[in-house]
N, C-alpha and C. Protein backbone atom coordinates (compact mmCIF):
# COMPACT_ATOMS: atom_id res chain seq x y z
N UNK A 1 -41.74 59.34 32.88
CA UNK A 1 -42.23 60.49 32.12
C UNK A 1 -43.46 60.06 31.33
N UNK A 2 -44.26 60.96 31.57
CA UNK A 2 -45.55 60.49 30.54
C UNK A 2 -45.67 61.27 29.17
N UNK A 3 -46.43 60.51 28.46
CA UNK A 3 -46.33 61.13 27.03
C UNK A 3 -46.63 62.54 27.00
N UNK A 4 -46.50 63.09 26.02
CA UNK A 4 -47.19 64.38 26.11
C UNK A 4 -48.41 64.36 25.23
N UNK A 5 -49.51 65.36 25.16
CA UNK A 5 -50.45 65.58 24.73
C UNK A 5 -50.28 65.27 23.10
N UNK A 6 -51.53 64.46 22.05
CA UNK A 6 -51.52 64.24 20.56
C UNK A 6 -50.93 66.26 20.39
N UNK A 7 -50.23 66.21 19.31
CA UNK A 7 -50.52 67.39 18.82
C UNK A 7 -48.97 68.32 19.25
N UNK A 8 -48.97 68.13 20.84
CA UNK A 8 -48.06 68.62 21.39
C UNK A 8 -46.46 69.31 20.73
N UNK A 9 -45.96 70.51 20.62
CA UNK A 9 -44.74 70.94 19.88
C UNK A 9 -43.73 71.12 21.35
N UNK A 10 -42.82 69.54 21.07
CA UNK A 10 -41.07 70.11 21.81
C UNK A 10 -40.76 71.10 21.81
N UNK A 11 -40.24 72.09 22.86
CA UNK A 11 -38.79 73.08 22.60
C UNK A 11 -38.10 72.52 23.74
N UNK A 12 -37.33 73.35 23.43
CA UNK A 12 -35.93 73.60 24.46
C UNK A 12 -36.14 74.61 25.31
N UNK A 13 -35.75 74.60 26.61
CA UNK A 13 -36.49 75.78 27.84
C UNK A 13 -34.59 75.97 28.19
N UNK A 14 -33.86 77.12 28.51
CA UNK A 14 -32.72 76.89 29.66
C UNK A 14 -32.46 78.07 29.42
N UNK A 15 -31.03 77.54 30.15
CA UNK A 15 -29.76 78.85 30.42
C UNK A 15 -28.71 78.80 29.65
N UNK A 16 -28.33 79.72 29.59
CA UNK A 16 -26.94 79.48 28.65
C UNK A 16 -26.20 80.75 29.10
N UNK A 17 -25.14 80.54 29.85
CA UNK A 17 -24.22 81.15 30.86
C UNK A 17 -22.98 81.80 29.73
N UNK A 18 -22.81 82.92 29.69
CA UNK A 18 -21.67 83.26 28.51
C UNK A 18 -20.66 84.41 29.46
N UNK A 19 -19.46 83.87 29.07
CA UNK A 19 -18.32 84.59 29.46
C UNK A 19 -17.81 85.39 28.26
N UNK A 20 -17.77 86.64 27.86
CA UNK A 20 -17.04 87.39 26.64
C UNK A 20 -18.31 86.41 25.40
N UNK A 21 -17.48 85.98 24.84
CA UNK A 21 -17.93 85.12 23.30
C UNK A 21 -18.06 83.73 23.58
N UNK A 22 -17.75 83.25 24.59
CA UNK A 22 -18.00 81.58 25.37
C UNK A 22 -19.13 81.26 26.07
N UNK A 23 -19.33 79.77 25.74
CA UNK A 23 -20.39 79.53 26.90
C UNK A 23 -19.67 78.52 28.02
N UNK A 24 -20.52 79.11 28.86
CA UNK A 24 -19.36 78.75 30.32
C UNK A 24 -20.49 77.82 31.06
N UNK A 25 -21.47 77.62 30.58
CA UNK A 25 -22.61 76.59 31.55
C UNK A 25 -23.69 76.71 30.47
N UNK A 26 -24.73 75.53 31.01
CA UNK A 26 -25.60 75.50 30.19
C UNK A 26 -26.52 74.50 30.88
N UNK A 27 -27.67 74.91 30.86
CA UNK A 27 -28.98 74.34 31.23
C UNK A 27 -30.20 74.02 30.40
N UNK A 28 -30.15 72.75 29.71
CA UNK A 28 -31.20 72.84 28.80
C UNK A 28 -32.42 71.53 28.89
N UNK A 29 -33.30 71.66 28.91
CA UNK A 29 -34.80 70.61 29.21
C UNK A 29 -35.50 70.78 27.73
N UNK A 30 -36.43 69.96 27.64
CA UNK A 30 -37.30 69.30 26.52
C UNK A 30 -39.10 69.74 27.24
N UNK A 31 -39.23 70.79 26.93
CA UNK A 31 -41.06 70.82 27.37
C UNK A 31 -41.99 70.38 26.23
N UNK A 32 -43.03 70.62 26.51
CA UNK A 32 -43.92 70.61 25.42
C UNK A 32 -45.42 71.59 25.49
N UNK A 33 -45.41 72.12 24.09
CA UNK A 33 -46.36 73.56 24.47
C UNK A 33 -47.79 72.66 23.11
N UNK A 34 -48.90 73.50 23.12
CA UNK A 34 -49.64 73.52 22.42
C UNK A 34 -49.24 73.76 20.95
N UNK A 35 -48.63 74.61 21.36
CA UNK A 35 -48.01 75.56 19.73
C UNK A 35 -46.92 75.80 20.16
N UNK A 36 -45.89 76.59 18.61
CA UNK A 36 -44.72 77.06 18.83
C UNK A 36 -44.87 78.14 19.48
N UNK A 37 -43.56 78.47 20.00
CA UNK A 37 -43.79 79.58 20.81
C UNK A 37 -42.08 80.02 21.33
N UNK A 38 -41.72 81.10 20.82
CA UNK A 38 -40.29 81.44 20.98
C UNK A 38 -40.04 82.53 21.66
N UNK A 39 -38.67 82.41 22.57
CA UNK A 39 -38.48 83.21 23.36
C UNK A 39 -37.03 83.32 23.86
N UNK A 40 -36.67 84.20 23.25
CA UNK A 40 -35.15 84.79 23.72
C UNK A 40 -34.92 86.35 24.61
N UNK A 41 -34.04 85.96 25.48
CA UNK A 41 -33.65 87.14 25.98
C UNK A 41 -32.48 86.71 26.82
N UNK A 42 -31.15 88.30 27.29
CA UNK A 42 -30.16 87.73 27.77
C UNK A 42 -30.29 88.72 28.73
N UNK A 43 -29.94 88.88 29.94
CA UNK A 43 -29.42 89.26 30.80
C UNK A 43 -28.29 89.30 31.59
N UNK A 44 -27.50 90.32 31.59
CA UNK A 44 -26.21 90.08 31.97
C UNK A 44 -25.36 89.12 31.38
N UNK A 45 -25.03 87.94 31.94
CA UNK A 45 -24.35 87.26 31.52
C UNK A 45 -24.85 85.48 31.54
N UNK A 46 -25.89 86.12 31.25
CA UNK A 46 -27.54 84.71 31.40
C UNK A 46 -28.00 85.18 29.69
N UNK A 47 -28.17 83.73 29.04
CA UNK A 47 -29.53 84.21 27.95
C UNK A 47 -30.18 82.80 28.32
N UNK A 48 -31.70 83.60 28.75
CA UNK A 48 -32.68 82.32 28.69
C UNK A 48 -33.26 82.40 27.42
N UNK A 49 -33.67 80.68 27.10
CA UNK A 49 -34.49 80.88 25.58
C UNK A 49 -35.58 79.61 26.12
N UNK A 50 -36.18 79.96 24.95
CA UNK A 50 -37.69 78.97 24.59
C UNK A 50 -37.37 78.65 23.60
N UNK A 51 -37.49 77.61 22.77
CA UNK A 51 -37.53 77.73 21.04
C UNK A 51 -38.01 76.08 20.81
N UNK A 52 -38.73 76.22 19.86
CA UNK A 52 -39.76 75.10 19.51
C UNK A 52 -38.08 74.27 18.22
N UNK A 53 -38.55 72.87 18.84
CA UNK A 53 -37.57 71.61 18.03
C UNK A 53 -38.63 70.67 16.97
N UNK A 54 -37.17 70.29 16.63
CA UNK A 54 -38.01 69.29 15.73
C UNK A 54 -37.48 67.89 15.84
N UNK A 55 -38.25 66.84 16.60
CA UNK A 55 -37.35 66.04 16.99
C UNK A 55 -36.75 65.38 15.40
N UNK A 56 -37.89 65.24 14.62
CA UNK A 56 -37.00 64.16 12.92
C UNK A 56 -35.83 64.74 12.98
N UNK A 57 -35.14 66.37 13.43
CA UNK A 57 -34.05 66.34 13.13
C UNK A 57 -32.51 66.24 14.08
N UNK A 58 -33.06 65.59 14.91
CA UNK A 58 -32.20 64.96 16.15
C UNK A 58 -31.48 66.00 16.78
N UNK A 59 -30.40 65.51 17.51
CA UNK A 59 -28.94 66.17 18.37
C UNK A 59 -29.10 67.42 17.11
N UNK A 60 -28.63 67.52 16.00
CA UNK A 60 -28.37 68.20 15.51
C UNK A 60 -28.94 69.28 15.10
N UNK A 61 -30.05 69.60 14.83
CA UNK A 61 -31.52 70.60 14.58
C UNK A 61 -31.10 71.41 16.06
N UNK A 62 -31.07 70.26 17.28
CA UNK A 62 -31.22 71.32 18.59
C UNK A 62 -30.11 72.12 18.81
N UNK A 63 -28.61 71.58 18.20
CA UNK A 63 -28.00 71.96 18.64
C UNK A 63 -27.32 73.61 17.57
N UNK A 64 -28.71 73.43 16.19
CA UNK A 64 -28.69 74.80 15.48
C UNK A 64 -29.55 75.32 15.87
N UNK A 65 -30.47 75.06 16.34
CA UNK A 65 -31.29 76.13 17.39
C UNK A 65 -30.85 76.96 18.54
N UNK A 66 -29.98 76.23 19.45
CA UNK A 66 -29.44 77.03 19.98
C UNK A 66 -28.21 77.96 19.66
N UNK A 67 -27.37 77.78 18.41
CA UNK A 67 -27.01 78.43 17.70
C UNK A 67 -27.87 79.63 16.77
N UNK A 68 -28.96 79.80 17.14
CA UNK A 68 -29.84 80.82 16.25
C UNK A 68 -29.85 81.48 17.54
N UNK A 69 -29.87 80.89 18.85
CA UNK A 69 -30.42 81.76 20.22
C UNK A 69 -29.09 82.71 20.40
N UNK A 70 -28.27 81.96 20.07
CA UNK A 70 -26.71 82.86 20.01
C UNK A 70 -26.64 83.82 19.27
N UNK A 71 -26.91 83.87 18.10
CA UNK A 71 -26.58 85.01 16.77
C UNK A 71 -27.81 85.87 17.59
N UNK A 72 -28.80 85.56 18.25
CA UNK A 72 -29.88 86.85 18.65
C UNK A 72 -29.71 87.92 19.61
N UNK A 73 -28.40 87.09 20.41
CA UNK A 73 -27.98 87.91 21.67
C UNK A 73 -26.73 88.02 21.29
N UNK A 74 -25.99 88.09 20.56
CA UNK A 74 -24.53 88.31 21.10
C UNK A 74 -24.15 89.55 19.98
């Protein structure tokens, strides 16, 4: 993997597969954009998101981010 660009802002790109109030699968990658740049939406029983991280705040920051992608769709 090569570095990414000086400047460059992490998010999180995936899927997140929900049954009723569960998540039943999940697909999540590390990109890197110019700027932040956020993006939620669910379909059926799919919500794809975008959402800009912060790595200083490790496992944990990402894993309340995708908890914010949840409270937007459900």
């Amino acid at each position: 993997m090569s570095e990414p660009p000086e400047g460059a802002v992490p998010h999180l790109v995936g899927i997140l597969e929900l049954m009723g109030d569960r998540i039943t699968g999940m697909e999540v990658e590390v990109v890197f954009h110019d700027m932040e740049r956020r993006l939620t939406f669910r379909d059926d029983h799919r919500v794809y998101f975008l959402v800009p991280v912060n790595p200083l705040e490790g496992v944990e920051g990402a894993y309340l981010r995708l908890q914010e992608v949840l409270g937007e769709v459900v």
